[in-house]
Protein backbone atom coordinates (compact mmCIF):
# COMPACT_ATOMS: atom_id res chain seq x y z
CA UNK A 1 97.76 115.97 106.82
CA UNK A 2 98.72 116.05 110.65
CA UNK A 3 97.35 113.64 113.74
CA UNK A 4 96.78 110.36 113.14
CA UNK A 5 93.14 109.19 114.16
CA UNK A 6 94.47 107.05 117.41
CA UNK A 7 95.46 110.15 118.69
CA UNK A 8 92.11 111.15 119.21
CA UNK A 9 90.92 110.93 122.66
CA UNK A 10 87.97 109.30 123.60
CA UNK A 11 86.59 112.79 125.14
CA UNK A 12 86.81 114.22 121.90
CA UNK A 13 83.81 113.30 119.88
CA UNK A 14 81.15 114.73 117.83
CA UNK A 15 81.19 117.93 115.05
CA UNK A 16 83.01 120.08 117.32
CA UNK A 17 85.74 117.50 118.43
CA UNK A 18 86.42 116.90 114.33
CA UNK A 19 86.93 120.73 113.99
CA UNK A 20 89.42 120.98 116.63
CA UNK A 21 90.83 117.78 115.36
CA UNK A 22 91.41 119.45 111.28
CA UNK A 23 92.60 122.83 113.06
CA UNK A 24 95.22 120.75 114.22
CA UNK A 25 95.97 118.84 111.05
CA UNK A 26 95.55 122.61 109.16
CA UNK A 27 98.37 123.65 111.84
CA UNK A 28 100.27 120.79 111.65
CA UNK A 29 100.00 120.89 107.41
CA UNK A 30 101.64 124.50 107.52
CA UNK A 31 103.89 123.49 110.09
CA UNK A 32 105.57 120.16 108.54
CA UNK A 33 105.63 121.82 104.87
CA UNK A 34 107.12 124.98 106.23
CA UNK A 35 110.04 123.06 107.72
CA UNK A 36 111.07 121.55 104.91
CA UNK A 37 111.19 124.33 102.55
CA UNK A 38 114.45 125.87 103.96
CA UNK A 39 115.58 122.75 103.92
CA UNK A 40 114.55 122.12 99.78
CA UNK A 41 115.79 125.28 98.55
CA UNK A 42 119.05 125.05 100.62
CA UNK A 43 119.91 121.68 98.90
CA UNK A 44 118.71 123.10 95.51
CA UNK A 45 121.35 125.80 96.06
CA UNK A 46 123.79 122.86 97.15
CA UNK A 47 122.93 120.90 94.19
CA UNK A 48 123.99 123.79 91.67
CA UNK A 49 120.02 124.46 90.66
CA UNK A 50 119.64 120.74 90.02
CA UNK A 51 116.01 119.80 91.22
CA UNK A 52 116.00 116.54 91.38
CA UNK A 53 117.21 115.51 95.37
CA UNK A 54 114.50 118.34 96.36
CA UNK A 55 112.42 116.79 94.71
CA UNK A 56 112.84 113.88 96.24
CA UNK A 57 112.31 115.26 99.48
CA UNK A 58 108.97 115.86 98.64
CA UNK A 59 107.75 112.36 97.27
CA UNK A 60 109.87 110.59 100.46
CA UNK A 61 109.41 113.07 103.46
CA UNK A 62 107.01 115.43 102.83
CA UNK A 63 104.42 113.33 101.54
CA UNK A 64 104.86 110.56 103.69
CA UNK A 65 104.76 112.59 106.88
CA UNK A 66 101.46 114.55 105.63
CA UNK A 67 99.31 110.91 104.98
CA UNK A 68 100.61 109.12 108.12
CA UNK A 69 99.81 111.99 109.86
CA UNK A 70 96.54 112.27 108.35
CA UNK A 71 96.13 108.40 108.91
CA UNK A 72 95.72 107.52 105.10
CA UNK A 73 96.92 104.41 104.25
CA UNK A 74 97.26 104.00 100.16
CA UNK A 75 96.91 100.60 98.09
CA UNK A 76 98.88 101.04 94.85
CA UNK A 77 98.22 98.42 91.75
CA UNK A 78 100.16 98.72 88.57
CA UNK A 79 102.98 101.14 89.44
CA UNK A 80 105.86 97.55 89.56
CA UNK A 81 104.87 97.25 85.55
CA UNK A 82 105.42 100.67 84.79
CA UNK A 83 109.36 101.08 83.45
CA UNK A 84 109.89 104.83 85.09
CA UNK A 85 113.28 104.62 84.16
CA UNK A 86 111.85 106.97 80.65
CA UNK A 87 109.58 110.19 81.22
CA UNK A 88 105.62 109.93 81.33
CA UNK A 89 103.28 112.16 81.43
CA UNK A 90 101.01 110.76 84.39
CA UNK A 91 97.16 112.12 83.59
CA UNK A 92 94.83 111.64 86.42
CA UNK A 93 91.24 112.08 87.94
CA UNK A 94 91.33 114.76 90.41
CA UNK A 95 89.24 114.63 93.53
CA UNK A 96 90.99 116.56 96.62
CA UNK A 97 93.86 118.53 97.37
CA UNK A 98 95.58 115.83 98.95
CA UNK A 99 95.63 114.08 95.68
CA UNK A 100 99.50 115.92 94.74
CA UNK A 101 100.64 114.27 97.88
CA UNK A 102 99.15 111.42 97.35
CA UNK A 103 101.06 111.03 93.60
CA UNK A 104 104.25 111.81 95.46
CA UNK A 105 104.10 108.95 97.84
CA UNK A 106 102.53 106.41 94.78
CA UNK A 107 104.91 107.38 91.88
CA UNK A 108 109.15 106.26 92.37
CA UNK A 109 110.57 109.36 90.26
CA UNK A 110 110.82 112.83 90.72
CA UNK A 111 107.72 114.54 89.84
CA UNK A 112 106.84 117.91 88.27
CA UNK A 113 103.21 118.94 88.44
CA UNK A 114 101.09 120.99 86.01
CA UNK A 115 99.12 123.62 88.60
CA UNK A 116 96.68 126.32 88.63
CA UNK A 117 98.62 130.02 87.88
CA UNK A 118 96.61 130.96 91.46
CA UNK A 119 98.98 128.46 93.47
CA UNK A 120 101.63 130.56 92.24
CA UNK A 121 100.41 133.63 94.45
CA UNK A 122 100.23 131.08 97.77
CA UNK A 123 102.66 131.63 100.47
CA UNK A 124 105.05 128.69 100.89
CA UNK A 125 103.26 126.22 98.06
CA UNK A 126 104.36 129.24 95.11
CA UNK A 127 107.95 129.46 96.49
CA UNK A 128 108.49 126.09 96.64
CA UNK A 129 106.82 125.18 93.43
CA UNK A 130 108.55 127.92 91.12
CA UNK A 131 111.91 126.54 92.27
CA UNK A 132 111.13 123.34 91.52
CA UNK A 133 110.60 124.09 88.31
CA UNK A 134 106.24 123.19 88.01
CA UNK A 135 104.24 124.37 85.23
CA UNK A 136 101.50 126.92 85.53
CA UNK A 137 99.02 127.42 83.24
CA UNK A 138 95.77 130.16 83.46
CA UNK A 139 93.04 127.62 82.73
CA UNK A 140 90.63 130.96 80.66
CA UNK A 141 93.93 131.43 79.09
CA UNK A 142 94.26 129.01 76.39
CA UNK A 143 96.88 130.24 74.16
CA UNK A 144 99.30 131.08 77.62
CA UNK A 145 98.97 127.94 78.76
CA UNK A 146 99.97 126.11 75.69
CA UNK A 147 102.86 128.06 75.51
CA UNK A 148 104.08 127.26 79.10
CA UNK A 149 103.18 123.22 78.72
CA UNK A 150 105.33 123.95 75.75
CA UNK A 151 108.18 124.44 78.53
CA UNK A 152 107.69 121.28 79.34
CA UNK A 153 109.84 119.36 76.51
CA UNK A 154 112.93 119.97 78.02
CA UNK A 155 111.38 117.92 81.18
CA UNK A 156 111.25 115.46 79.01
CA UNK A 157 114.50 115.61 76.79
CA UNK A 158 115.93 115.46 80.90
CA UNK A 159 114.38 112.40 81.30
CA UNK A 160 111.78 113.70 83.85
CA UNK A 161 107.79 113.06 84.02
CA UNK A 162 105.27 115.61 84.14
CA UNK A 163 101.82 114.82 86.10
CA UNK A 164 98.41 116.56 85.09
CA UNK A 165 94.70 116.62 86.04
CA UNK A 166 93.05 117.12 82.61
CA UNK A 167 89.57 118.03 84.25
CA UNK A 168 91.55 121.02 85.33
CA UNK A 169 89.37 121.18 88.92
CA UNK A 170 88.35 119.00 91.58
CA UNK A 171 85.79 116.77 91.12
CA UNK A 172 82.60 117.57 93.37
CA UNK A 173 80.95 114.52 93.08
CA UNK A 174 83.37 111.73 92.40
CA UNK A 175 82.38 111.27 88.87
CA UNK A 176 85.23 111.91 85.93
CA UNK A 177 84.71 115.11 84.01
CA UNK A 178 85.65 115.75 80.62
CA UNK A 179 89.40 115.81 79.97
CA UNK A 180 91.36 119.16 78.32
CA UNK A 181 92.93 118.78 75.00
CA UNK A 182 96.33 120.54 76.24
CA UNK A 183 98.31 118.14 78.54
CA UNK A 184 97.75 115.68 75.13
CA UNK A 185 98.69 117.81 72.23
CA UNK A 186 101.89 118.54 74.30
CA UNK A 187 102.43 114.46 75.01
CA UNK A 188 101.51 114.00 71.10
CA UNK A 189 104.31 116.72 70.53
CA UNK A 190 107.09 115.26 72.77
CA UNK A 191 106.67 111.44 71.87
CA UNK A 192 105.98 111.12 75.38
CA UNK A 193 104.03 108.29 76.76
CA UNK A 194 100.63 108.85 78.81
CA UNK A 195 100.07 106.98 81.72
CA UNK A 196 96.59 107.12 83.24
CA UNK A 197 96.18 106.66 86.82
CA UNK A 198 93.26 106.27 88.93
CA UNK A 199 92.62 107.76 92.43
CA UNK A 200 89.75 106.27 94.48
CA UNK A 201 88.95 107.57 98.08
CA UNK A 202 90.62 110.73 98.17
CA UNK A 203 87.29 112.90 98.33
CA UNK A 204 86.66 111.50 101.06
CA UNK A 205 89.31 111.78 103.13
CA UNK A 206 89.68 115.28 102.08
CA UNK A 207 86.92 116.78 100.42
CA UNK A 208 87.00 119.58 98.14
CA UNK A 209 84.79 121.60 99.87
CA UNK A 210 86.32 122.83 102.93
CA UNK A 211 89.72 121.28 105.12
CA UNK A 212 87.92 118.52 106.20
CA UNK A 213 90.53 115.36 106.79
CA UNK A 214 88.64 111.99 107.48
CA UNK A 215 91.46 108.69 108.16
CA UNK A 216 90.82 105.83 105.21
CA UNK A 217 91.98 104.39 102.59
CA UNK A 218 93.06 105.80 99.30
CA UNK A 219 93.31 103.89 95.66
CA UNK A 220 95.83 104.37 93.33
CA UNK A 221 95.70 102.11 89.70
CA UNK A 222 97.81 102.78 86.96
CA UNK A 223 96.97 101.44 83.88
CA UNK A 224 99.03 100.46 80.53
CA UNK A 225 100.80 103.55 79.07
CA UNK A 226 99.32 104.91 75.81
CA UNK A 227 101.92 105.11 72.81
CA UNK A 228 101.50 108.76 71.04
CA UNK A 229 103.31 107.48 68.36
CA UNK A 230 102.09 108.16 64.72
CA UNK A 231 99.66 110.60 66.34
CA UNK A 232 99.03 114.17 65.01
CA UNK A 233 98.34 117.41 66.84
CA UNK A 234 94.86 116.73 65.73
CA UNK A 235 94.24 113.86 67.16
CA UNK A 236 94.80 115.21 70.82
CA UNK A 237 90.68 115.41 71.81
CA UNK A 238 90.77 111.86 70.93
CA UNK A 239 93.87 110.92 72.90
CA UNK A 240 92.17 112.87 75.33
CA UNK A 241 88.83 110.96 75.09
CA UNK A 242 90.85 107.61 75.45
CA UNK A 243 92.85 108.35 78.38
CA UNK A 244 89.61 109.56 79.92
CA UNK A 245 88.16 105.86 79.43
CA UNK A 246 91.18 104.35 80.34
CA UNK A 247 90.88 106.25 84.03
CA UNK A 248 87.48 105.44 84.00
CA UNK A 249 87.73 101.36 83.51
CA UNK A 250 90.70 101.66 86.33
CA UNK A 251 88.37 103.55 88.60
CA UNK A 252 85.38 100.78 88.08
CA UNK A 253 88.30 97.72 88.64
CA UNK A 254 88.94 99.90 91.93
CA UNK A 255 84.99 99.26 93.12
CA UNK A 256 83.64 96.57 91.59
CA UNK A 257 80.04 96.64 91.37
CA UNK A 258 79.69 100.02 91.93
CA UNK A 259 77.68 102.81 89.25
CA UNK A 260 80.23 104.41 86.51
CA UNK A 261 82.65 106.52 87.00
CA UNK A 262 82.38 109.25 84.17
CA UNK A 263 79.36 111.51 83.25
């Protein structure tokens, strides 16, 4: 999300040199995302509505130019197994903002994300994400935001994946909270496969409290997909249960040694 940390100059040290330091990545954040926008929605237009090349600019510019700015380097496992080639829905842990961009670098498709209805009311991130087609849900709101994921099967009957964070906010503390039935009764719907993916390292390099960008590393691990097949609508809390394991075995293979993952 903006400077890398060797631009840092050796006079600059301490809590207020890291504040001026993340007003410049904040700056630089707006900056870089506002200047592709026009450049998105102008080659949605081109494309005749089609979404897929913007969103491509997204996973292979934007994303890239926010963590090299931030100075994140990322250290993927699993993703060369994974046959992307038929739509997923990718479920993962959610620590930090950062973690969208971090799914756009990591994952080799176009991506549509399941977000918060208040993103839809932010300046540049609402635009952008309405045209691209993400799906908002109201998380109080149960019975409007299973009609919206319902939206989502013709994502799939396009051949498109659809990436969720069942916890449905950021996790404070590292540890994996209990995932939401939705995202899973819509998978068990579609036939769609789930693929769990782990993300280690993002709270730290961007916390959820506060704009706060630290330089590290970041962990991505996907694991096996999980077949919904011969699965009812209500068996989703148990799909939903296993797919929170699965993240949580990837996350311990991520740091060996260290205490569990989940509550």
């Amino acid at each position: 999300m903006a400077v890398t940390s060797s631009s840092v100059r050796p006079g600059i040290s301490g809590a207020f040199g890291w504040r001026v330091l993340n007003a410049l990545q904040l700056l630089f954040t707006v900056l870089w995302t506002g200047a592709l926008l026009g450049p998105a929605l102008l080659l949605l237009v081109l494309c005749g509505g089609r979404r897929r090349w913007p969103l491509r600019m997204a996973s292979r510019i934007w994303a890239p130019g926010l963590l090299a700015g931030a100075g994140v380097r990322l250290d993927l496992e699993g993703f060369d197994a994974i046959d992307f080639s038929k739509p997923h829905i990718v479920v993962a842990n959610h620590q930090s903002m950062i973690d969208v961009c971090v799914l756009y670098r990591a994952l080799p498709v176009p991506l549509r994300f399941v977000l918060k209805q208040e993103l839809a009311h932010v300046p540049l991130i609402g635009w952008y994400a309405r045209a691209m087609g993400m799906v908002f849900i109201e998380r109080e709101a149960a019975r409007k935001a299973a009609r919206r994921l319902h939206a989502a099967h013709d994502l799939f009957a396009a051949g498109d994946s659809l990436c969720a964070f069942p916890e449905g906010t950021r996790s404070r503390d590292g540890r994996v909270g209990a995932f939401k039935g939705g995202v899973f009764k819509l998978a068990i719907e579609s036939g769609v496969p789930i693929l769990p993916v782990a993300i280690e390292g993002s709270g730290r390099v961007l916390p959820a409290s506060g704009f706060s960008v630290r330089p590290g590393c970041i962990r991505l691990r996907a694991g096996d997909p999980i077949s919904t097949d011969g699965l009812q609508v209500s068996d989703r809390n148990l799909l939903a249960r296993r797919c929170h394991d699965a993240v949580i075995a990837l996350l311990d293979q991520a740091l060996p040694g260290s205490a569990p993952a989940g509550h």
